[in-house]
C-alpha atoms as a PDB file:
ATOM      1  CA  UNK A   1       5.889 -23.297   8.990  1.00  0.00           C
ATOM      2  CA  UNK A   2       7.239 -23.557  12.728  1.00  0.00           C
ATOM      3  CA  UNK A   3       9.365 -21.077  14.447  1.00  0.00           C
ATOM      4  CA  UNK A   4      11.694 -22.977  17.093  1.00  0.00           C
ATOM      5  CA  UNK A   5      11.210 -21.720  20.460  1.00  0.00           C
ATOM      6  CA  UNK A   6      14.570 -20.139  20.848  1.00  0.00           C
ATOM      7  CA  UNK A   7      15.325 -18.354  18.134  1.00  0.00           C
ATOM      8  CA  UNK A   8      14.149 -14.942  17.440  1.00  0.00           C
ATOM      9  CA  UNK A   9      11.545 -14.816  14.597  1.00  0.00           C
ATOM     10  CA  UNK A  10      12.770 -13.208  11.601  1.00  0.00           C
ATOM     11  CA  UNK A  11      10.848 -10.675   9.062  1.00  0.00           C
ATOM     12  CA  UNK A  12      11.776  -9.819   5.749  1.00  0.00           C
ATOM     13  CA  UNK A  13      10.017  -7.077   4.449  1.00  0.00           C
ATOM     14  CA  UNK A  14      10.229  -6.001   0.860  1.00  0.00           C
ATOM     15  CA  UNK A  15       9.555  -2.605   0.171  1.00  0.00           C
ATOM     16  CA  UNK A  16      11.438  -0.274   2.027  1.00  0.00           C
ATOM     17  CA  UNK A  17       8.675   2.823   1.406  1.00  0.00           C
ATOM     18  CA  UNK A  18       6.778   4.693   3.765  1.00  0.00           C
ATOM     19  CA  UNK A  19       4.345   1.941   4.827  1.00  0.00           C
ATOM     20  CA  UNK A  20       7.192  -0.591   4.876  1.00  0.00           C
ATOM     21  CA  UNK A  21       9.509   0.952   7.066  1.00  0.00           C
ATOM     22  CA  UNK A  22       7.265   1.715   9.860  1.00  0.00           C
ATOM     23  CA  UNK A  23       5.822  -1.998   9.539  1.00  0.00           C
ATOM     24  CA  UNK A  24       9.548  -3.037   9.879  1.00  0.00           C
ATOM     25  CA  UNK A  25      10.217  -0.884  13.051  1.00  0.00           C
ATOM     26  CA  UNK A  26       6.789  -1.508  14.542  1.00  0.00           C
ATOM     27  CA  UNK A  27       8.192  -5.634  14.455  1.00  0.00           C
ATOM     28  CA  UNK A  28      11.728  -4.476  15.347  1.00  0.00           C
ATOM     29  CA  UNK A  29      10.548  -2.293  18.044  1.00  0.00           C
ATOM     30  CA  UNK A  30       8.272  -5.000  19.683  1.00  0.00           C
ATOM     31  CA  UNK A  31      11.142  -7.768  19.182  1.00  0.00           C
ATOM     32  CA  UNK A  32      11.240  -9.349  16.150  1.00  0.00           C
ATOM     33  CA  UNK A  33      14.355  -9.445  13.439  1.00  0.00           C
ATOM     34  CA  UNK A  34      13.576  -7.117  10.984  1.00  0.00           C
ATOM     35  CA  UNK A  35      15.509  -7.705   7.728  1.00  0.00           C
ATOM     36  CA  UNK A  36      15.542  -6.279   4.355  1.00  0.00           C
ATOM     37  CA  UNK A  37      16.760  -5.216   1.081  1.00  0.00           C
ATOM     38  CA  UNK A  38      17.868  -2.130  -0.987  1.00  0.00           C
ATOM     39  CA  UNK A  39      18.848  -3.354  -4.366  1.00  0.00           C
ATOM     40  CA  UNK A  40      17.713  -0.481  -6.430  1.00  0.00           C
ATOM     41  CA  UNK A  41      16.485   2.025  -4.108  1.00  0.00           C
ATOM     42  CA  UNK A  42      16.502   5.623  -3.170  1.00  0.00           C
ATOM     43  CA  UNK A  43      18.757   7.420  -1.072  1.00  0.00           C
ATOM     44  CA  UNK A  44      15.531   7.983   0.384  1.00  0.00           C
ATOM     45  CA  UNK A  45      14.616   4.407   0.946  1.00  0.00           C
ATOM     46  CA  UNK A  46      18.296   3.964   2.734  1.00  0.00           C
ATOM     47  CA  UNK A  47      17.439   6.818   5.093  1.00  0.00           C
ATOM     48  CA  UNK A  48      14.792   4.875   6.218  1.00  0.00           C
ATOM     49  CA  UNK A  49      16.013   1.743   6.545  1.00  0.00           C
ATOM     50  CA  UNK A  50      18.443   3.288   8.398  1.00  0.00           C
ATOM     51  CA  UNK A  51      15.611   5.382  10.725  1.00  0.00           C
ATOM     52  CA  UNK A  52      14.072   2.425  11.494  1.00  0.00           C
ATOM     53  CA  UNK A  53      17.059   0.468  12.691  1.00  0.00           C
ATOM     54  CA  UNK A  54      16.272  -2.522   9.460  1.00  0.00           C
ATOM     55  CA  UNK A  55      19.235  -5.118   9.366  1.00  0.00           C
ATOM     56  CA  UNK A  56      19.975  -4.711   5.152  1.00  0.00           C
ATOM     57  CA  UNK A  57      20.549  -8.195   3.415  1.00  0.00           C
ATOM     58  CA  UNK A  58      21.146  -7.341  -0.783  1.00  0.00           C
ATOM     59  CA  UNK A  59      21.014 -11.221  -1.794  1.00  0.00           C
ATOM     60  CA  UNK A  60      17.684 -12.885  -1.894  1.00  0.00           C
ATOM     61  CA  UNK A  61      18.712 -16.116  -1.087  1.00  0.00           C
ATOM     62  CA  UNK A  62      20.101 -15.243   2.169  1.00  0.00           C
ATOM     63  CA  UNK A  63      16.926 -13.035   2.659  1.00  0.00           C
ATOM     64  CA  UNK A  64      14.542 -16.020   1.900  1.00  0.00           C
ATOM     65  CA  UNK A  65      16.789 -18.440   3.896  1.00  0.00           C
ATOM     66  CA  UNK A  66      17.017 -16.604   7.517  1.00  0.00           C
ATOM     67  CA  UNK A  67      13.092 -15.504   7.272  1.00  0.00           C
ATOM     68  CA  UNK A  68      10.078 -16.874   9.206  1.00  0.00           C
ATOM     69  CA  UNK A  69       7.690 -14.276   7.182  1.00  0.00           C
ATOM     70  CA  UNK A  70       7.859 -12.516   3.873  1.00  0.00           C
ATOM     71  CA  UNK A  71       5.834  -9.247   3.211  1.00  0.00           C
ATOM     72  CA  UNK A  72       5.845  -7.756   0.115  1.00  0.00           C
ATOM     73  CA  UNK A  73       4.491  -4.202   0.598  1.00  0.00           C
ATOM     74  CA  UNK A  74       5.703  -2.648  -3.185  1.00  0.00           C
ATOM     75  CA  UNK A  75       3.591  -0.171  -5.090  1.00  0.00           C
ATOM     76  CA  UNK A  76       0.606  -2.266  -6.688  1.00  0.00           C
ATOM     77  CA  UNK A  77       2.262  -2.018 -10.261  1.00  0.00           C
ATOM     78  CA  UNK A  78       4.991  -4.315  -8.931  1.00  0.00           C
ATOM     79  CA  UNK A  79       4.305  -6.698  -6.975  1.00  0.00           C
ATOM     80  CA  UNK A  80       3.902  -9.789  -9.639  1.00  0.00           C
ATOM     81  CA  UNK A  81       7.630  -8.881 -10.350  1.00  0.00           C
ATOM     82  CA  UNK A  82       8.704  -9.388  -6.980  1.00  0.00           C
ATOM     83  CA  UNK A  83       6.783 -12.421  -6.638  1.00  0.00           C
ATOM     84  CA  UNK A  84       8.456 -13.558  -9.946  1.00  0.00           C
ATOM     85  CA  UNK A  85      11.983 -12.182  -8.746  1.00  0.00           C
ATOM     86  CA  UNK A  86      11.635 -14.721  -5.471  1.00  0.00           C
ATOM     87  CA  UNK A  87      10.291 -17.573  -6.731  1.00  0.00           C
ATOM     88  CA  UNK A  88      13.642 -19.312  -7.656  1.00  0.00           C
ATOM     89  CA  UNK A  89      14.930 -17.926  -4.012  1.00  0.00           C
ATOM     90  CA  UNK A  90      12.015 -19.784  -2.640  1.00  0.00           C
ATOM     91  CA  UNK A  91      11.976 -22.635  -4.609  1.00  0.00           C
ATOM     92  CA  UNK A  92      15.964 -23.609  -3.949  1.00  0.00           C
ATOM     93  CA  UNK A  93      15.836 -22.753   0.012  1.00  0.00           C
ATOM     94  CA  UNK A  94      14.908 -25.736   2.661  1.00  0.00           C
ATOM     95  CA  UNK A  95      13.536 -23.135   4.734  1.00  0.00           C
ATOM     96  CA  UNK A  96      10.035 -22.037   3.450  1.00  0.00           C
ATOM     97  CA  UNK A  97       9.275 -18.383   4.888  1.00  0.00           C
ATOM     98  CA  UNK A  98       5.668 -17.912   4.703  1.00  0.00           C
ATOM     99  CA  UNK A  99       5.094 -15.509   1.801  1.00  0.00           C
ATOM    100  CA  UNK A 100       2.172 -12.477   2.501  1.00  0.00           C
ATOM    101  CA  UNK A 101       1.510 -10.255  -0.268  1.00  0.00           C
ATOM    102  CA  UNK A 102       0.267  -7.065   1.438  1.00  0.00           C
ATOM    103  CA  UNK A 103      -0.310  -4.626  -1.974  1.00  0.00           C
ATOM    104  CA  UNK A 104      -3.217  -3.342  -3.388  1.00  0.00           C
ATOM    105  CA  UNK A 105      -4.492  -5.122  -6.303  1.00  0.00           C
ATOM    106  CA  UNK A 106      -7.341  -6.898  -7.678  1.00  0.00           C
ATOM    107  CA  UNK A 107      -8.347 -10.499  -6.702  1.00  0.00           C
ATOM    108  CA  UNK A 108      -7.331 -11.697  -9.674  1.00  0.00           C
ATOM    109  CA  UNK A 109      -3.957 -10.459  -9.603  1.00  0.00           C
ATOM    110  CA  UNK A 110      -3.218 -11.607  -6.258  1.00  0.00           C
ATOM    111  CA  UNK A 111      -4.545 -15.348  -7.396  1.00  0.00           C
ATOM    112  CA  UNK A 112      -2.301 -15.117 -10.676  1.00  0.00           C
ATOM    113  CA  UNK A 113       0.828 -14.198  -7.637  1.00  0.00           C
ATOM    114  CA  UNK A 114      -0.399 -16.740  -5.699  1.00  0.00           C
ATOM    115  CA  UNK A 115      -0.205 -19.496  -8.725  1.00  0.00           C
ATOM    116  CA  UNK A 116       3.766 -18.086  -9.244  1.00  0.00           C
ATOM    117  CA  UNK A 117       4.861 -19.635  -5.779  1.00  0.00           C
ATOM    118  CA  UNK A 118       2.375 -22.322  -5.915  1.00  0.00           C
ATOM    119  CA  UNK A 119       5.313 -24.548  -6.757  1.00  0.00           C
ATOM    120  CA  UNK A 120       8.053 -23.043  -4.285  1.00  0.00           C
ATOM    121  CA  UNK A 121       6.284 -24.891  -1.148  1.00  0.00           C
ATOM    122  CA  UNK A 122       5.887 -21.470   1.020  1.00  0.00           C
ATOM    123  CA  UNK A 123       2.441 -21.173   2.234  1.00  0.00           C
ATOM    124  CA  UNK A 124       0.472 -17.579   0.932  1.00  0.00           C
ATOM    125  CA  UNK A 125      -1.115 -15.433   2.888  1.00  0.00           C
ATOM    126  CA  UNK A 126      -3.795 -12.426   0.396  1.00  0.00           C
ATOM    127  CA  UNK A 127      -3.368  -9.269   2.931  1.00  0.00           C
ATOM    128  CA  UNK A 128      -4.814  -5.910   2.451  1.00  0.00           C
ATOM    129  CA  UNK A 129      -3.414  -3.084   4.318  1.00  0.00           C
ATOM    130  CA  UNK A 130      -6.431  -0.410   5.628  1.00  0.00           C
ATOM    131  CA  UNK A 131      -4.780   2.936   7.001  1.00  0.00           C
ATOM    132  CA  UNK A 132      -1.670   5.088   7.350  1.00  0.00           C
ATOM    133  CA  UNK A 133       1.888   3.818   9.064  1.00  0.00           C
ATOM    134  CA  UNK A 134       1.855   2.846  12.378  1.00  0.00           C
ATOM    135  CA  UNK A 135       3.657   6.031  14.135  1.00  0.00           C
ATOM    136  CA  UNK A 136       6.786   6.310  15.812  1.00  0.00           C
ATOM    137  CA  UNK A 137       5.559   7.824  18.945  1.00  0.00           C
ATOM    138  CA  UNK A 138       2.545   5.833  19.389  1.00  0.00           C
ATOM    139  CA  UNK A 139       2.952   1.789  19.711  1.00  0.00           C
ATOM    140  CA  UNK A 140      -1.046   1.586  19.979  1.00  0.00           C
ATOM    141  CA  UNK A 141      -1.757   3.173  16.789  1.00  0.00           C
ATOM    142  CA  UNK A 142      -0.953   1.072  13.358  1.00  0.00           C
ATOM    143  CA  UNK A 143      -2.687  -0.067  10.104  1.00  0.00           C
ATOM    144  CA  UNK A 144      -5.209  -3.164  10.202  1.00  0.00           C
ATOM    145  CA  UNK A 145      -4.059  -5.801   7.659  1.00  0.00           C
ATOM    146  CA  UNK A 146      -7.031  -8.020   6.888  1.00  0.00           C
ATOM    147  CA  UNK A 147      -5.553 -11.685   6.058  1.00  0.00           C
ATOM    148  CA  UNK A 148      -7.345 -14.256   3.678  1.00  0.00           C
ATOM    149  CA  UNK A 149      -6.495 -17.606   2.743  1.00  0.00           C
ATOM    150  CA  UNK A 150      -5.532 -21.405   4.209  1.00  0.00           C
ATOM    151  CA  UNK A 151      -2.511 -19.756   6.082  1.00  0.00           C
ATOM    152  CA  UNK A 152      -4.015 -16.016   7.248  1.00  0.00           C
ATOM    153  CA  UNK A 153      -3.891 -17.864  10.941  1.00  0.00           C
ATOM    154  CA  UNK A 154      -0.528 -17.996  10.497  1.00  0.00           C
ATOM    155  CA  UNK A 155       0.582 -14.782   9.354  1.00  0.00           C
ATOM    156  CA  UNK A 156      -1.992 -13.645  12.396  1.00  0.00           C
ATOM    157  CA  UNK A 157       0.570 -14.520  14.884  1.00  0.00           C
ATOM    158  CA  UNK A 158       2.288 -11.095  14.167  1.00  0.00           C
ATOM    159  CA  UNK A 159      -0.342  -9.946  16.625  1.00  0.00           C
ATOM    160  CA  UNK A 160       2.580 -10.283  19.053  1.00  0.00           C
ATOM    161  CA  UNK A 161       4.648  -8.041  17.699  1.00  0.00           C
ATOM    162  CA  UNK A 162       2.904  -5.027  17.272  1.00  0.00           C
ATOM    163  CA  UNK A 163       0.844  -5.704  14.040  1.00  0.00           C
ATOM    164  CA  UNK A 164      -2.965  -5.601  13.967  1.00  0.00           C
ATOM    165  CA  UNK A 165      -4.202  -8.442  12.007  1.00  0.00           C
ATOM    166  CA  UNK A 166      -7.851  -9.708  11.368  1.00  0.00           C
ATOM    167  CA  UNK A 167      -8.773 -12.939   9.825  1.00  0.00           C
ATOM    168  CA  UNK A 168     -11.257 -12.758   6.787  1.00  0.00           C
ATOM    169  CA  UNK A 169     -12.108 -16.638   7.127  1.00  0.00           C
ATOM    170  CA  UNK A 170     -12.325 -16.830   2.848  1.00  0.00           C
ATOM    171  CA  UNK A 171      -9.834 -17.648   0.149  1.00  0.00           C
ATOM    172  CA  UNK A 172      -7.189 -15.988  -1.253  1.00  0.00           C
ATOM    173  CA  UNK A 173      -8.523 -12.863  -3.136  1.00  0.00           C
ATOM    174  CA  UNK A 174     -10.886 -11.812  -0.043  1.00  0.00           C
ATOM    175  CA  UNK A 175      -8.621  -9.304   1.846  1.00  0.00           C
ATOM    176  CA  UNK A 176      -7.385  -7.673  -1.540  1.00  0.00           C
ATOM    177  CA  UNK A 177     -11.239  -7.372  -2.885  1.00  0.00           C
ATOM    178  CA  UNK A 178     -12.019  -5.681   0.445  1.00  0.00           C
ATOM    179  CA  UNK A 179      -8.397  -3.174   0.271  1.00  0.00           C
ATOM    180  CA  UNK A 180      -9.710  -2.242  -2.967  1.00  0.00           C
ATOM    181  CA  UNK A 181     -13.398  -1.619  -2.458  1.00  0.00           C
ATOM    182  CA  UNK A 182     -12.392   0.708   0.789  1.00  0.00           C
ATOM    183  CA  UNK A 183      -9.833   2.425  -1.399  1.00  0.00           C
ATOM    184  CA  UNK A 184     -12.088   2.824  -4.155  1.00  0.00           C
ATOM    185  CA  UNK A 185     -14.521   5.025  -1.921  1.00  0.00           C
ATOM    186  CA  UNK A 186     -11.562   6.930   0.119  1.00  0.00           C
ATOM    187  CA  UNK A 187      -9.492   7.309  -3.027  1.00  0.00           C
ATOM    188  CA  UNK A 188     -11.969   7.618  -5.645  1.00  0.00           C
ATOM    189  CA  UNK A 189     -13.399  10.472  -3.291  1.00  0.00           C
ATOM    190  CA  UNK A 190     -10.145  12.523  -3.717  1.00  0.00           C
ATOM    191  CA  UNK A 191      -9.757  11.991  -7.079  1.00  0.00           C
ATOM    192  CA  UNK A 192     -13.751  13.469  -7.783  1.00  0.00           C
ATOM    193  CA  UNK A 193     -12.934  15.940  -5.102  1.00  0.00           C
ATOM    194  CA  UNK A 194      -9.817  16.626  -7.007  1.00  0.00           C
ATOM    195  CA  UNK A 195     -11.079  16.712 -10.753  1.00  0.00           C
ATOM    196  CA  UNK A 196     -14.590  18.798  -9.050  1.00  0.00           C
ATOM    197  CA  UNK A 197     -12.300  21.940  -7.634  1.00  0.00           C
ATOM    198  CA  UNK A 198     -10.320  22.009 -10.759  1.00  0.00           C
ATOM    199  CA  UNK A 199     -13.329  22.557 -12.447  1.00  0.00           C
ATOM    200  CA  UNK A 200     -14.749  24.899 -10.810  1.00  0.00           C
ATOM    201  CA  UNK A 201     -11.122  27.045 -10.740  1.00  0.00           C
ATOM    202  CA  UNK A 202     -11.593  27.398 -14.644  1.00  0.00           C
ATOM    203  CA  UNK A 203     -14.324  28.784 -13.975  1.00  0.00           C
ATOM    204  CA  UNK A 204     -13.202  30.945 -11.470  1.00  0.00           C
ATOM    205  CA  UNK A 205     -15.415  29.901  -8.753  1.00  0.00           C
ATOM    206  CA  UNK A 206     -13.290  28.140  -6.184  1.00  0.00           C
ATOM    207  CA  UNK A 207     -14.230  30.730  -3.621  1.00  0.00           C
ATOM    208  CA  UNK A 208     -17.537  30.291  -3.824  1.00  0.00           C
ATOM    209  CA  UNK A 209     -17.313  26.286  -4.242  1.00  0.00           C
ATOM    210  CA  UNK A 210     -15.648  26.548  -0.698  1.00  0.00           C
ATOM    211  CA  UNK A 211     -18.376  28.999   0.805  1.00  0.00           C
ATOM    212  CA  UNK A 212     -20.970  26.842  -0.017  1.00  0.00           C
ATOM    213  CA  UNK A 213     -19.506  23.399   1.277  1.00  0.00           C
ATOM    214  CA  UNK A 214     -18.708  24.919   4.283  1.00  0.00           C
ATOM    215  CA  UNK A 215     -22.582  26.146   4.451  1.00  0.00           C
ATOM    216  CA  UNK A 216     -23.790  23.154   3.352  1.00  0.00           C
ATOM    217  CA  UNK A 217     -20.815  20.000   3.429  1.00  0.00           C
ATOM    218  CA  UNK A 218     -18.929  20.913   5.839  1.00  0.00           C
ATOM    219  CA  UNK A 219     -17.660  17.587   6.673  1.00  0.00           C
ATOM    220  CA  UNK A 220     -16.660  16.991   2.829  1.00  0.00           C
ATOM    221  CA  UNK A 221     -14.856  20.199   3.050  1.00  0.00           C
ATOM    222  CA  UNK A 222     -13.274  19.179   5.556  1.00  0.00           C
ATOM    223  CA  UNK A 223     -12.067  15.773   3.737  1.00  0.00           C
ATOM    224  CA  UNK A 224     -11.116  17.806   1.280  1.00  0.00           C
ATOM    225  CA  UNK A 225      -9.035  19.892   2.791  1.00  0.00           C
ATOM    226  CA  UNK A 226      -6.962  17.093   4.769  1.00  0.00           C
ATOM    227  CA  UNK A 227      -6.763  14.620   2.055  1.00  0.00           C
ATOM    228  CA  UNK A 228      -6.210  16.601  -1.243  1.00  0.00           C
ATOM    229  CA  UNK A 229      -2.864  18.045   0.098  1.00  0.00           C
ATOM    230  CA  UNK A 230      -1.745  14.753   1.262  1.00  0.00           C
ATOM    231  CA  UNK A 231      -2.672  13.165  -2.168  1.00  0.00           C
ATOM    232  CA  UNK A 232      -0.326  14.942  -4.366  1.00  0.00           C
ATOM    233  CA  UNK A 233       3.109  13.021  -3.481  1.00  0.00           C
ATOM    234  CA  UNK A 234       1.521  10.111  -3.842  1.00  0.00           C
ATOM    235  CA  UNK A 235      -0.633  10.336  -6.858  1.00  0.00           C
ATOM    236  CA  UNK A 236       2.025   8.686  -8.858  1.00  0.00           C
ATOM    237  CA  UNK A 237       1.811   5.422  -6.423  1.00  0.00           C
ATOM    238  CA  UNK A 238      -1.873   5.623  -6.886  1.00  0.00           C
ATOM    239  CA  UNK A 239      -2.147   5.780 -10.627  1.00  0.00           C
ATOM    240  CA  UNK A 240      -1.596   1.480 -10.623  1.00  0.00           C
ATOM    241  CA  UNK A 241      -3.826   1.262  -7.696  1.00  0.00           C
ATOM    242  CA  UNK A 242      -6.812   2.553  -9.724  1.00  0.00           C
ATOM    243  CA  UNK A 243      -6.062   0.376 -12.615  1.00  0.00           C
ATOM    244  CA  UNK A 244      -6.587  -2.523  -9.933  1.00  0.00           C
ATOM    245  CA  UNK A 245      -9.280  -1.354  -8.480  1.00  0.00           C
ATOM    246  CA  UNK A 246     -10.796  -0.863 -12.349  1.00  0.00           C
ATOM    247  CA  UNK A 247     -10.420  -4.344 -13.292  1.00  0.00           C
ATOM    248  CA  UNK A 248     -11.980  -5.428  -9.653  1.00  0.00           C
ATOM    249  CA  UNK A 249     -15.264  -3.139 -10.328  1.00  0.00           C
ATOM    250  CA  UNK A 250     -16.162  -4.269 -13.512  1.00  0.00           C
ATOM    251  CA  UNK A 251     -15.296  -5.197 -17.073  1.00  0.00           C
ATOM    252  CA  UNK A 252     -14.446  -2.337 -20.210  1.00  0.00           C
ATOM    253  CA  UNK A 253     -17.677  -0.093 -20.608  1.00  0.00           C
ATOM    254  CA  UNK A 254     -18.884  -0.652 -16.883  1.00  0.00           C
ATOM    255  CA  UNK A 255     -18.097   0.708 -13.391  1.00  0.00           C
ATOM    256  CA  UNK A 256     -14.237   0.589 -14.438  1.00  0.00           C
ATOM    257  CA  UNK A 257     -14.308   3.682 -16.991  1.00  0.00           C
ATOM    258  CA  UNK A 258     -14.856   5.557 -13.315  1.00  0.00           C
ATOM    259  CA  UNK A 259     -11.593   4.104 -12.056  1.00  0.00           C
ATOM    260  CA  UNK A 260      -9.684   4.482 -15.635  1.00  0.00           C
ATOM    261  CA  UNK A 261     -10.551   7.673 -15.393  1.00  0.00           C
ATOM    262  CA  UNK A 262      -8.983   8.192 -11.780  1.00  0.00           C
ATOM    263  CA  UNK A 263      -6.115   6.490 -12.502  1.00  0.00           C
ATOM    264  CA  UNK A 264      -5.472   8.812 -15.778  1.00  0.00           C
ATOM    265  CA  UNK A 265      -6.562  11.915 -13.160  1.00  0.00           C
ATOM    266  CA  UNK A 266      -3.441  10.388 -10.935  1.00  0.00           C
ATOM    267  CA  UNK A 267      -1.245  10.242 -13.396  1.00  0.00           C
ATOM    268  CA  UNK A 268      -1.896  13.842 -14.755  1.00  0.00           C
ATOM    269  CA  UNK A 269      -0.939  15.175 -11.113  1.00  0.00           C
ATOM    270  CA  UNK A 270       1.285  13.286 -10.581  1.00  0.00           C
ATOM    271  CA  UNK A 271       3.625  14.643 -13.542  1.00  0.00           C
ATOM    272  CA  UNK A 272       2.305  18.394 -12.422  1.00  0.00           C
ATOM    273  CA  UNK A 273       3.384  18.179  -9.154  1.00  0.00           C
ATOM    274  CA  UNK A 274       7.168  16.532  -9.827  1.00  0.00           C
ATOM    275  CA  UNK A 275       7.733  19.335 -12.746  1.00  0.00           C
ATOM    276  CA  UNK A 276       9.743  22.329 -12.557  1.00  0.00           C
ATOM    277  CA  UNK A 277       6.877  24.811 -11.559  1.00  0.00           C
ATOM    278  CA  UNK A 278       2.948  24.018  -9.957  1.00  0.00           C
ATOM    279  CA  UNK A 279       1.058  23.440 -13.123  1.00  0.00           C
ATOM    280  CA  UNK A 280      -2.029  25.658 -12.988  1.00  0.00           C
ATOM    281  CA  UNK A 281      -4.061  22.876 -11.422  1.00  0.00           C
ATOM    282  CA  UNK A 282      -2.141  21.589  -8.409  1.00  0.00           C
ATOM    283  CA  UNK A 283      -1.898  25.562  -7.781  1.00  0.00           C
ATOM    284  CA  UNK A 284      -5.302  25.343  -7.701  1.00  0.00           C
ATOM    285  CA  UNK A 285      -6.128  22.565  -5.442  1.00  0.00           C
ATOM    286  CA  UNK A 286      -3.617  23.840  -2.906  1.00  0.00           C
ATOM    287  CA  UNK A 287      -5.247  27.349  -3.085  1.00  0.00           C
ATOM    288  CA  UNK A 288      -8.521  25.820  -2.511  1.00  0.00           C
ATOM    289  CA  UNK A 289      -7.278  23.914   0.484  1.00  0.00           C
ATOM    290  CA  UNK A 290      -5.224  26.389   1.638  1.00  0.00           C
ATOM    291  CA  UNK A 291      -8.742  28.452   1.510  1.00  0.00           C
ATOM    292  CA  UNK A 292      -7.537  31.861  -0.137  1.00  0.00           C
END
């Protein structure tokens, strides 16, 4: 894939969530053409789009046919649809957009995604994202996205516009296996953390959990205390996520029942904290981080 020398490069980004958004206006911001779509999104997803100053394009032929770079940055229990949804864009267009998948999913699945556009003729890039979205108010602070395959060096050209890229020099399936095995210690942390304090609240000993990690862990109190609150509106993202990262540790009956489990742990939060009142759980984590 060339870009000509006189014409601005051009982004697509699919995904207009958190994560997406500030990728887009990190590439906007630092000169690139950011476009994107909202077919089927939130009002929430248009504010966005709209905060970040994204140029909105609802066919995907057009999309695929004025784009240098694809990246697909959907929650993990999507993205083979989206592949699927643009392979016929990318297999009628001349123009071949490199295409990066940047969610978080097992090595295989990102090999089965990768076999989809195998016969569209856009190069693939395997990219796992590591970290929160690069901030509005600070250009030097971002995500890394570790790249893997034939065309990583490729997609590692967004250096120049704002993106921090590192090259795994390994196949397709490399960066995804290494997303998921630092999310399956970060993650997998809040979820014990999580199902640990809920525990110990049926018991009625939160208060005295918390005394004694603060004697003796204060640092995992500490974790605690930043990343349980911050879990709970997106438990329902992560509940796919741990599925991945299930069928990456291990087969049934192995290291994977630990990730089931977190993944069913997700899920159960997830539909506490969207009901009508706190179920008695989530009132309990958020008492124990609040520390009352």
């Amino acid at each position: 894939m060339a870009v000509s020398g006189n014409k601005c490069l051009t982004v697509a980004l699919i995904g207009a969530g958190e994560m997406g958004s500030a990728v887009g206006r990190r590439l906007r911001e630092r000169g690139a053409r950011v476009l994107t779509e909202l077919n089927g999104r939130s009002e929430q997803s248009a504010r966005r789009v709209a905060d970040a100053k994204l140029e909105v394009i609802n066919d995907d032929q057009q999309l695929v046919e004025e784009a240098d770079f694809i990246l697909s940055i959907v929650p993990p229990g999507v993205a083979g649809a989206v592949a699927e949804r643009f392979q016929a864009p990318l297999s009628a267009s001349a123009r071949k957009p490199l295409f990066i998948e940047c969610n978080a999913i097992a090595p295989n699945t990102v090999r089965r995604i990768e076999a989809t556009l195998q016969s569209t003729g856009s190069g693939f890039v395997d990219a796992g994202i590591i970290g929160g979205p690069p901030p509005a108010n600070d250009p030097m602070k971002g995500p890394r996205f570790y790249a893997s395959g034939p065309d990583a060096q490729v997609f590692a050209s967004l250096v120049q516009f704002g993106l921090d890229i590192v090259v795994l020099e390994a196949p397709v399936g490399a960066a995804s296996a290494l997303k998921l095995s630092y999310a399956g210690l970060t993650k997998g942390f809040t979820a014990l953390g999580a199902a640990m304090v809920a525990a110990a609240a049926r018991e009625h000993l939160t208060e005295v959990l918390r005394m004694e990690l603060a004697r003796s862990q204060p640092d995992m109190l500490a974790r605690l205390e930043r990343f349980l609150p911050a879990m709970f509106p997106k438990a329902y993202r992560w509940v796919a996520e741990m599925e991945e990262i299930a069928e990456y540790a291990g087969h049934e009956g192995s290291e994977a029942i630990i990730y089931q489990g977190a993944a069913r742990l997700y899920e159960r939060i997830a539909a506490e904290f969207e009901g009508d009142k706190p179920s008695a759980r989530v009132s309990a984590l958020k008492t124990f981080c609040d520390g009352k």
